[in-house]
Every structure is written in C-alpha cells, then in structure tokens.
PDB file of N, CA and C in Angstrom:
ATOM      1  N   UNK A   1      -8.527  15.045 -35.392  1.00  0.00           N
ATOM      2  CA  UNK A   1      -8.440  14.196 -34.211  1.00  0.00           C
ATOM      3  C   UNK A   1      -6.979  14.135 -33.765  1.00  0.00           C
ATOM      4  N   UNK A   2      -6.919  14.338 -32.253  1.00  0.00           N
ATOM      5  CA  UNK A   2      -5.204  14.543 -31.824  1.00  0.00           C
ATOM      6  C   UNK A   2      -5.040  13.340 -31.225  1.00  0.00           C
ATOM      7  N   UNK A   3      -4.143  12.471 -31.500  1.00  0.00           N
ATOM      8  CA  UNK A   3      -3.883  11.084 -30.985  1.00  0.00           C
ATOM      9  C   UNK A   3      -2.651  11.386 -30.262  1.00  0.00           C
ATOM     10  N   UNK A   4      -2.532  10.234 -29.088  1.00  0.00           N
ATOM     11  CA  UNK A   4      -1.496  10.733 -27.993  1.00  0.00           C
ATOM     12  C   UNK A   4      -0.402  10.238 -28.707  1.00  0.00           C
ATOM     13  N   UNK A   5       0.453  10.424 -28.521  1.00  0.00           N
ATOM     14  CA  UNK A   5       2.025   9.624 -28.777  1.00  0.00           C
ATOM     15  C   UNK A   5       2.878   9.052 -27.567  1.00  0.00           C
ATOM     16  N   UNK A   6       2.122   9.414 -26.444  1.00  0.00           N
ATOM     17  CA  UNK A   6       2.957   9.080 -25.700  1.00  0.00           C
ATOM     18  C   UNK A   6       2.918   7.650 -25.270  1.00  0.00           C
ATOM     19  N   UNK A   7       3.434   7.151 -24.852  1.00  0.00           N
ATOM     20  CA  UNK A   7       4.164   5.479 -25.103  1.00  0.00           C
ATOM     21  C   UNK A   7       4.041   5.490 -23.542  1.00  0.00           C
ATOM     22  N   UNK A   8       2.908   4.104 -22.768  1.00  0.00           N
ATOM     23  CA  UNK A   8       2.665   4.135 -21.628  1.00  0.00           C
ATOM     24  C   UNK A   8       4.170   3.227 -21.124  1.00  0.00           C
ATOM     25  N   UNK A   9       4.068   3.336 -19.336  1.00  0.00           N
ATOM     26  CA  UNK A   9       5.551   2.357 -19.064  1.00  0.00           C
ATOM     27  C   UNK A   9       4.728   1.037 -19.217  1.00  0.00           C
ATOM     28  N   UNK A  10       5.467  -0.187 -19.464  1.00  0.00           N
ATOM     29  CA  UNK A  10       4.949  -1.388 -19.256  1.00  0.00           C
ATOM     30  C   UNK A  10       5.128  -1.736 -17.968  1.00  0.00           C
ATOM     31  N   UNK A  11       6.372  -1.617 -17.661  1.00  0.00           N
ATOM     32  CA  UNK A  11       6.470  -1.707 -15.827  1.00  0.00           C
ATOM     33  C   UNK A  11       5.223  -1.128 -15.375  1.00  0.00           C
ATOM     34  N   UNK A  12       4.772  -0.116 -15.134  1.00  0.00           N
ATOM     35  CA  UNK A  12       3.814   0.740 -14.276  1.00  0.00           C
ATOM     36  C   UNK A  12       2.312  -0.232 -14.698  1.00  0.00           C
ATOM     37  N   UNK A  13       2.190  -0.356 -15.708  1.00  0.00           N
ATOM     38  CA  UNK A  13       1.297  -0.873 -16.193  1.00  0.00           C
ATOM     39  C   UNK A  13       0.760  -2.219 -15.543  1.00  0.00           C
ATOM     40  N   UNK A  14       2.222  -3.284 -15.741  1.00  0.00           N
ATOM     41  CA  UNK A  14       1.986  -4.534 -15.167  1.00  0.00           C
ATOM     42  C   UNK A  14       2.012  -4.877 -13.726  1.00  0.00           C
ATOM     43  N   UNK A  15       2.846  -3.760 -13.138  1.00  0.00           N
ATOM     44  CA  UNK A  15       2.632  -3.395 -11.787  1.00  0.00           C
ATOM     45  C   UNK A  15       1.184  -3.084 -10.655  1.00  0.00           C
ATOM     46  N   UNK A  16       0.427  -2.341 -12.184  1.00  0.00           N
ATOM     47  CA  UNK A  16      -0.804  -2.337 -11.588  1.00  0.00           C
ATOM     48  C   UNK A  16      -1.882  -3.208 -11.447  1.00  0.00           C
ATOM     49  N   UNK A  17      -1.688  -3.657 -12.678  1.00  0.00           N
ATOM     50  CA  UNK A  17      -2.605  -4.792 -12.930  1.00  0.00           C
ATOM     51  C   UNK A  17      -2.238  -6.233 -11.814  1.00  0.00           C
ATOM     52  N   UNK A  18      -0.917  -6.226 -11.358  1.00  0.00           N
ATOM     53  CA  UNK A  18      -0.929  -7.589 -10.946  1.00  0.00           C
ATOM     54  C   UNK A  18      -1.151  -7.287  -9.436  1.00  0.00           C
ATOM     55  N   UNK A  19      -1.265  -5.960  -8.995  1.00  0.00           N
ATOM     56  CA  UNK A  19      -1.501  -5.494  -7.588  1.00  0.00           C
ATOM     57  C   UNK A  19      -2.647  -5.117  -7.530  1.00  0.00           C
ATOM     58  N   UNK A  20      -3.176  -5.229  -8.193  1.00  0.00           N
ATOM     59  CA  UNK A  20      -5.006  -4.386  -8.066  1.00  0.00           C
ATOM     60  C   UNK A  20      -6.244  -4.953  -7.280  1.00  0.00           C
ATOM     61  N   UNK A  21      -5.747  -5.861  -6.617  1.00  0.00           N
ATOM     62  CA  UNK A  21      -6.595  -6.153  -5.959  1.00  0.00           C
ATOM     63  C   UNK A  21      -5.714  -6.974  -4.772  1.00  0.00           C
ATOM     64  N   UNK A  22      -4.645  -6.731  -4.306  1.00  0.00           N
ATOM     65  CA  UNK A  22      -3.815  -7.290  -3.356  1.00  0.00           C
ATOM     66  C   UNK A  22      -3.679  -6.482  -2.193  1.00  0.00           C
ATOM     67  N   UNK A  23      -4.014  -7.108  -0.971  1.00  0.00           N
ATOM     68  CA  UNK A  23      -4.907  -7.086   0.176  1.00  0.00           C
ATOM     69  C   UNK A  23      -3.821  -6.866   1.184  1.00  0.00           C
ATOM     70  N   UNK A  24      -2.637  -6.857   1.348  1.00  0.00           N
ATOM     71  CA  UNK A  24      -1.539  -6.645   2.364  1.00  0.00           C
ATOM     72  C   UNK A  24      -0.730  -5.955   2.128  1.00  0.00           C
ATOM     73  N   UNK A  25       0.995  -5.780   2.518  1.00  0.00           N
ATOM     74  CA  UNK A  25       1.697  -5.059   2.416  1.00  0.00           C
ATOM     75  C   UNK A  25       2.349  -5.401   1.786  1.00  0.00           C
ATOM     76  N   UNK A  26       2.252  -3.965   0.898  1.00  0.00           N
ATOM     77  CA  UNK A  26       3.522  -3.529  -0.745  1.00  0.00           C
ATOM     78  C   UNK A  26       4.106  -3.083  -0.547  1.00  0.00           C
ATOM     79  N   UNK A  27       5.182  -3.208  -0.947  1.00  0.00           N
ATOM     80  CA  UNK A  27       6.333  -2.540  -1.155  1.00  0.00           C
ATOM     81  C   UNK A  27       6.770  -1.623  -2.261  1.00  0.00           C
ATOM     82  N   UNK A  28       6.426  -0.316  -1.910  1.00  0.00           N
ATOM     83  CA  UNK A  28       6.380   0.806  -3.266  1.00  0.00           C
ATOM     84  C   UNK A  28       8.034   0.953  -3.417  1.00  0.00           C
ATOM     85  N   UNK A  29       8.506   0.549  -5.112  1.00  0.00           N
ATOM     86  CA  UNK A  29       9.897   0.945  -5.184  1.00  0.00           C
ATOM     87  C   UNK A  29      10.506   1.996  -5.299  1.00  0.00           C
ATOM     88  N   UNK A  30       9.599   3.291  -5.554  1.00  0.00           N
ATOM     89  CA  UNK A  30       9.574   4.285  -5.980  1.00  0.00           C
ATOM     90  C   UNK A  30      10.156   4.842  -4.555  1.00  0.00           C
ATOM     91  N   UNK A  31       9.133   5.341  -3.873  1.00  0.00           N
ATOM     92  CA  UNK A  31       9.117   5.750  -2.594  1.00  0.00           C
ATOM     93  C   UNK A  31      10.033   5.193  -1.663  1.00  0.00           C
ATOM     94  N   UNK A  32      10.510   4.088  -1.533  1.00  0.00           N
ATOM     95  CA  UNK A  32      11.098   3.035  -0.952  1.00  0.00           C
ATOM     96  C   UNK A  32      10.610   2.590   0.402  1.00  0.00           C
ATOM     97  N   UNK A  33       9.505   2.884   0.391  1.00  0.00           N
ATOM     98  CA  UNK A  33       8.314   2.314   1.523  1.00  0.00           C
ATOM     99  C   UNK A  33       7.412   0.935   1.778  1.00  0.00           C
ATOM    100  N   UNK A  34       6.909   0.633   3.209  1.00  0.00           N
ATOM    101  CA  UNK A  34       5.865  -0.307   2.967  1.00  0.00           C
ATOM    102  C   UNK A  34       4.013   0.379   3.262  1.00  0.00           C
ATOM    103  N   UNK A  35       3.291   0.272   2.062  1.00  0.00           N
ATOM    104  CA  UNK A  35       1.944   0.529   2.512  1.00  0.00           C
ATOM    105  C   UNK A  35       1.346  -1.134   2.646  1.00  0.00           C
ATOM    106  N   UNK A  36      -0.087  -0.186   3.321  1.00  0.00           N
ATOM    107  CA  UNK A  36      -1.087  -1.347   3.595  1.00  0.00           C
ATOM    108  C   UNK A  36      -2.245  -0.402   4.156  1.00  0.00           C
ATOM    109  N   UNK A  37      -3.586  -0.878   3.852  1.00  0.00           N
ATOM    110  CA  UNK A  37      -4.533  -0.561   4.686  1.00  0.00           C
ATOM    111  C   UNK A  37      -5.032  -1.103   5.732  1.00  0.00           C
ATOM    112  N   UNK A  38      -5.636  -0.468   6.682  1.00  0.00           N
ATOM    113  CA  UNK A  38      -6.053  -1.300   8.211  1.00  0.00           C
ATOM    114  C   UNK A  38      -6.876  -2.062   7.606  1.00  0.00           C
ATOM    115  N   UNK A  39      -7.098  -3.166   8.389  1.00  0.00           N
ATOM    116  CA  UNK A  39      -7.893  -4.381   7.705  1.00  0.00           C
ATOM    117  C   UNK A  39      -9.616  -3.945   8.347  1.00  0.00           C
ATOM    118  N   UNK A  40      -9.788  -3.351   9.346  1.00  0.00           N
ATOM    119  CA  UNK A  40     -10.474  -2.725  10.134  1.00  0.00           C
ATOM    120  C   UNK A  40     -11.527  -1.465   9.388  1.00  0.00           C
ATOM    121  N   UNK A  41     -10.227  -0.460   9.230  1.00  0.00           N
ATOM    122  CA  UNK A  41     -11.043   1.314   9.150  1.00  0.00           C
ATOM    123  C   UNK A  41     -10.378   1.454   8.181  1.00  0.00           C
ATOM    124  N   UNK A  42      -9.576   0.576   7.059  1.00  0.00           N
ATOM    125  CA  UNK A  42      -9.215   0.928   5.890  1.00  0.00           C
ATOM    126  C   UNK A  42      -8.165   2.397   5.477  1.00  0.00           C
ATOM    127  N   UNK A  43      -7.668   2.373   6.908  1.00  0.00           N
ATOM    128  CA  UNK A  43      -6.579   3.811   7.512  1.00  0.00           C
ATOM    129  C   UNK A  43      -5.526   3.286   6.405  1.00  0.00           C
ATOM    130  N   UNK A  44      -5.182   3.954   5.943  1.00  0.00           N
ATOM    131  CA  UNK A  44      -3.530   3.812   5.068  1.00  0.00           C
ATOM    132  C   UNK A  44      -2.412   3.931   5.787  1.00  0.00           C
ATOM    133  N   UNK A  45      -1.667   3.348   6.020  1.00  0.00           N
ATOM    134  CA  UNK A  45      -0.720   2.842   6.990  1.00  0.00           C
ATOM    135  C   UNK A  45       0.672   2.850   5.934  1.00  0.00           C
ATOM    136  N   UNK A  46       1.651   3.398   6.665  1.00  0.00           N
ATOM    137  CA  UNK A  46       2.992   3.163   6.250  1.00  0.00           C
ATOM    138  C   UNK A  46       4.312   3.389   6.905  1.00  0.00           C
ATOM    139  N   UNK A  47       5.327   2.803   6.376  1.00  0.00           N
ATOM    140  CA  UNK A  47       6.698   3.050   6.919  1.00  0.00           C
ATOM    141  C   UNK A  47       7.471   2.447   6.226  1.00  0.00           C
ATOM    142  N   UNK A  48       8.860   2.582   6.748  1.00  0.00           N
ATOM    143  CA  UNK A  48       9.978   2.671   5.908  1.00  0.00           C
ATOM    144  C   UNK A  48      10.302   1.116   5.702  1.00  0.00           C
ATOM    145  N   UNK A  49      10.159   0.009   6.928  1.00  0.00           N
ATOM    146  CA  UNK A  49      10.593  -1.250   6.452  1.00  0.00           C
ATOM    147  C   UNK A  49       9.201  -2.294   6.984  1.00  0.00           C
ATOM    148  N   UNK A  50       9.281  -3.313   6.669  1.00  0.00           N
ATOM    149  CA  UNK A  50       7.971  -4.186   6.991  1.00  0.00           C
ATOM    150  C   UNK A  50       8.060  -4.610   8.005  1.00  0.00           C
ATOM    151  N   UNK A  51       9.162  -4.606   8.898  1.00  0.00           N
ATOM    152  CA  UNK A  51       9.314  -4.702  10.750  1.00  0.00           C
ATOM    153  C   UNK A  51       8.526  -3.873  11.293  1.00  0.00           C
ATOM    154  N   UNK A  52       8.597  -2.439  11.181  1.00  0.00           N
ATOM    155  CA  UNK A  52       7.856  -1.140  11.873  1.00  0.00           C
ATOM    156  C   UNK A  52       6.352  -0.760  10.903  1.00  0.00           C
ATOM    157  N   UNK A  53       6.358  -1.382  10.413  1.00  0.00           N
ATOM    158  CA  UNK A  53       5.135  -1.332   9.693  1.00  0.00           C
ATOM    159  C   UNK A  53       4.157  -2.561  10.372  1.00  0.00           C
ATOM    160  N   UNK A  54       4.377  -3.372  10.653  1.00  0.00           N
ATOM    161  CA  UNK A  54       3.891  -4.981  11.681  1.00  0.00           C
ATOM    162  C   UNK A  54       3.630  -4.019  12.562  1.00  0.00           C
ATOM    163  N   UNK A  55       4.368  -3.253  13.209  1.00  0.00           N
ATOM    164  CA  UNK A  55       3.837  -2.734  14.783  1.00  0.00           C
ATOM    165  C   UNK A  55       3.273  -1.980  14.886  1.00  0.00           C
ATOM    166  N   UNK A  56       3.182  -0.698  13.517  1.00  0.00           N
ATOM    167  CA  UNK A  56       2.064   0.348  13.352  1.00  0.00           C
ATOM    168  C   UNK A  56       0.670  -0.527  13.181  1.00  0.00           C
ATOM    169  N   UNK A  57       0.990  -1.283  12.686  1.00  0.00           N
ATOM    170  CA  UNK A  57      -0.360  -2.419  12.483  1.00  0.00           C
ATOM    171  C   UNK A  57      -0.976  -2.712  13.646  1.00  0.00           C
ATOM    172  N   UNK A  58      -0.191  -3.822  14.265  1.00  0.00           N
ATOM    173  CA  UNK A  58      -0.787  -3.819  15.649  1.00  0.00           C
ATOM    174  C   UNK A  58      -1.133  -3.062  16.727  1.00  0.00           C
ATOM    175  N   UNK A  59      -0.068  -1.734  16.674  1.00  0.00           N
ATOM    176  CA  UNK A  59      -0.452  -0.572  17.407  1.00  0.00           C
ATOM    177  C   UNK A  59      -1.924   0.283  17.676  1.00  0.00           C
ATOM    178  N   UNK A  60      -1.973  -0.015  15.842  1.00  0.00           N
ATOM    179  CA  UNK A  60      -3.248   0.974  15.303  1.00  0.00           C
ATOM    180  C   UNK A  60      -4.570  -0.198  15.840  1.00  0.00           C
ATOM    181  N   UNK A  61      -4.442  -1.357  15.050  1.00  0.00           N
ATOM    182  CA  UNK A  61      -5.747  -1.970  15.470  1.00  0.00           C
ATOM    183  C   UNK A  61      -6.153  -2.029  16.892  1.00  0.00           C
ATOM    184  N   UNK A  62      -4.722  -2.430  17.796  1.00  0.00           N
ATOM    185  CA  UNK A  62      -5.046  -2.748  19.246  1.00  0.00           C
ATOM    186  C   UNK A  62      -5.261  -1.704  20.203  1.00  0.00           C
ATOM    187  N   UNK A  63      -4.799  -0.297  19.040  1.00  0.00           N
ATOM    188  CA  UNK A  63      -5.272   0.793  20.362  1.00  0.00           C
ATOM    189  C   UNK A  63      -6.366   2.130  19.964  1.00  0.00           C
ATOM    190  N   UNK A  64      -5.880   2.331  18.959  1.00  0.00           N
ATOM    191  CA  UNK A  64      -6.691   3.495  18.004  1.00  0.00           C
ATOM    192  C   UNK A  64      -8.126   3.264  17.489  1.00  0.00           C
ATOM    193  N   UNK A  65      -7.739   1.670  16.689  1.00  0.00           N
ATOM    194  CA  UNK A  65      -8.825   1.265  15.356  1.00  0.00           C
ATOM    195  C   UNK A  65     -10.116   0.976  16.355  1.00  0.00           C
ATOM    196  N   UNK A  66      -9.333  -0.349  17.149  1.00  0.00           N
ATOM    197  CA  UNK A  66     -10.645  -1.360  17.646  1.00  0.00           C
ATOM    198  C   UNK A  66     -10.609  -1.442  19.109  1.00  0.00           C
ATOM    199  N   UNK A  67      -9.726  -0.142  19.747  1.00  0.00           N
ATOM    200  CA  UNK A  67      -9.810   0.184  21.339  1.00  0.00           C
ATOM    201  C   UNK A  67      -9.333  -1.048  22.003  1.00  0.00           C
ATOM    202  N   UNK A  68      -8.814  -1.726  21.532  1.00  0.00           N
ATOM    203  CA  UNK A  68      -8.296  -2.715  22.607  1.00  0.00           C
ATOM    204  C   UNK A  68      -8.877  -3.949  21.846  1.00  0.00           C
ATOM    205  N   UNK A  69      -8.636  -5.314  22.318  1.00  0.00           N
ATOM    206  CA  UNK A  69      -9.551  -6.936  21.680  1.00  0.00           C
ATOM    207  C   UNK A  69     -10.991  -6.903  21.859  1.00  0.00           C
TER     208      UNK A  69
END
C-alpha cells in the first residue's frame, strides 16, 4: 500500500472550507482578482478590482443576462 506523503497547505484548505458556499465577490490572492457569479445565469464574472467588477455586474445583468429590468 503507497501512502501519500505529501503534506496538504492549511491555508488552501481553510480557505476552502470557509468559502464554500459564499455567494458574492472574492477576492482570489493568488491571481490578484475579483470573481463572482451572475446571480441570474450563474456566468463567472471577473476583474481586476471590485469597482469594475460592480459594473461588469450591472452591465451583464442589465443588458446581456436579463435584457434590460
């Protein structure tokens, strides 16, 4: 029997667990980005700061997602 050795990150780990079910916009440190999914069509949405990420938001729902209100 081959047992792993490799030693998981705890960061990555607790990172996931405490985001796993969180519904708005993250901030990936890695990448140095903001995601989010449309609340709508569940589109994956992103950009570089959470200002231009607000307006891809509204952009997408108010013109793309849901054609207008």
């Amino acid at each position: 029997m081959i047992q792993s050795l490799e030693i998981p990150d705890p960061f990555a780990t607790f990172v996931a667990h405490k985001y796993a079910n969180f519904k708005g916009m993250k901030y990936d440190f890695f990448s140095g980005e903001w995601d989010m999914a449309c609340g709508a069509c569940k589109e994956p949405l992103n950009a570089p700061t959470k200002k231009i990420l607000t307006k891809i938001r509204l952009y997408h729902t108010r013109n793309e997602c849901l054609g207008g209100y």
